[in-house]
Protein backbone atom coordinates (compact mmCIF):
# COMPACT_ATOMS: atom_id res chain seq x y z
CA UNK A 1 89.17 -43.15 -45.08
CA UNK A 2 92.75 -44.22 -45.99
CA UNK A 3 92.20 -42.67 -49.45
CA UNK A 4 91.69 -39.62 -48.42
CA UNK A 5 94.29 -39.31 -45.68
CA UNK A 6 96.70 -40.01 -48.53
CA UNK A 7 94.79 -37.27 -50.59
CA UNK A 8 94.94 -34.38 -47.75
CA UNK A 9 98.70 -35.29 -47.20
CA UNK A 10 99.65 -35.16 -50.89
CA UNK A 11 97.69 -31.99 -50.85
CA UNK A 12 99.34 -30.31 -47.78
CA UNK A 13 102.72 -30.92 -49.04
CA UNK A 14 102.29 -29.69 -52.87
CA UNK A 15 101.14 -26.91 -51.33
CA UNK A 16 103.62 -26.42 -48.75
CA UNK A 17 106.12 -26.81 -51.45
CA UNK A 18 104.59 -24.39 -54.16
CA UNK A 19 104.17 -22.01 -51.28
CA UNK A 20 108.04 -22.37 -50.98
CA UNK A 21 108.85 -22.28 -54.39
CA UNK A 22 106.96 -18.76 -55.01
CA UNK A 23 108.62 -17.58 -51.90
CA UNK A 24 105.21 -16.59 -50.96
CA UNK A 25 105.65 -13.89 -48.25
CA UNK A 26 109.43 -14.56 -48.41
CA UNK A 27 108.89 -18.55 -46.73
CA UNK A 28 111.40 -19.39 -48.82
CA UNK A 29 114.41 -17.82 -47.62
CA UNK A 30 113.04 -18.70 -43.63
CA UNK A 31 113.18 -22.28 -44.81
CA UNK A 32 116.31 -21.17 -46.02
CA UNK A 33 117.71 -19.49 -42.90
CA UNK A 34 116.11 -22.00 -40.99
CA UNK A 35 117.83 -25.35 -42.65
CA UNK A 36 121.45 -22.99 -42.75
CA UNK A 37 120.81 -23.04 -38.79
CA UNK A 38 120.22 -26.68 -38.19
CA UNK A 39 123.05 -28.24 -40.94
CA UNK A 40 125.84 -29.04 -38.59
CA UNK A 41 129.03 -27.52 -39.34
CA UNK A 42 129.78 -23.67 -41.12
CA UNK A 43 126.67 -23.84 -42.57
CA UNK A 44 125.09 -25.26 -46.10
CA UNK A 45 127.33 -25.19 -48.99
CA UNK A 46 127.76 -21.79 -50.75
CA UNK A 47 126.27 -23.19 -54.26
CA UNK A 48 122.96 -24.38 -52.45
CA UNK A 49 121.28 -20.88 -53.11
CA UNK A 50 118.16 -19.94 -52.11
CA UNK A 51 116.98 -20.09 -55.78
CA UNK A 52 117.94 -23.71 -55.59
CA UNK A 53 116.25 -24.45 -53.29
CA UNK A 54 113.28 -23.00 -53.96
CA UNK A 55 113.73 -24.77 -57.83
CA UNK A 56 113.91 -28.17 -55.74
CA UNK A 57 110.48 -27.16 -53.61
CA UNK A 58 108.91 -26.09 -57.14
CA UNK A 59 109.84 -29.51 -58.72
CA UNK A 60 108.47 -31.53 -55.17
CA UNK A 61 105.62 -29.51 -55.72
CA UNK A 62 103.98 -30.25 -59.30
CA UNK A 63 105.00 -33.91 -58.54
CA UNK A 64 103.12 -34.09 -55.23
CA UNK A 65 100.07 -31.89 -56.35
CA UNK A 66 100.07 -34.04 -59.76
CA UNK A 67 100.23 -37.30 -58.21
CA UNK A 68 97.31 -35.77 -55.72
CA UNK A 69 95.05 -34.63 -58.61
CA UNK A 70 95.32 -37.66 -60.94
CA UNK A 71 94.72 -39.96 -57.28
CA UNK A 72 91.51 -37.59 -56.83
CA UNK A 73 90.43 -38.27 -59.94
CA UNK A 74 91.33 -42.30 -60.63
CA UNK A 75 94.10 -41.86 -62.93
CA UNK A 76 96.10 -44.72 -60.90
């Protein structure tokens, strides 16, 4: 069972973050808006652009969903 809990999870969040990264639906710049609200001070830092972040989400992405597939197969 713990195998594929660990499976699902790495599976949920590639997702999430390729969902991000293509800005599906425009997710991207609410994840945006919404981590601009929470970051105490003014704000995030004018160079973290929305097209850096969704780079970073795009990156966390293939990792997770790579790591997922080769688990789901036995490749580690």
């Amino acid at each position: 069972m713990g195998n594929w809990l660990s499976l699902v999870w790495g599976g949920v969040v590639g997702a999430g973050a390729t969902v991000i990264a293509l800005d599906y639906r425009n997710v991207g710049l609410r994840v945006y808006d919404l981590i601009a609200q929470r970051s105490p001070g003014d704000g995030v830092d004018p160079r973290f652009s929305p097209d850096i972040m969704r780079g970073i989400f795009g990156v966390l992405g293939v990792v997770f969903l790579a790591a997922t597939g080769m688990s789901a197969f036995g490749m580690f």
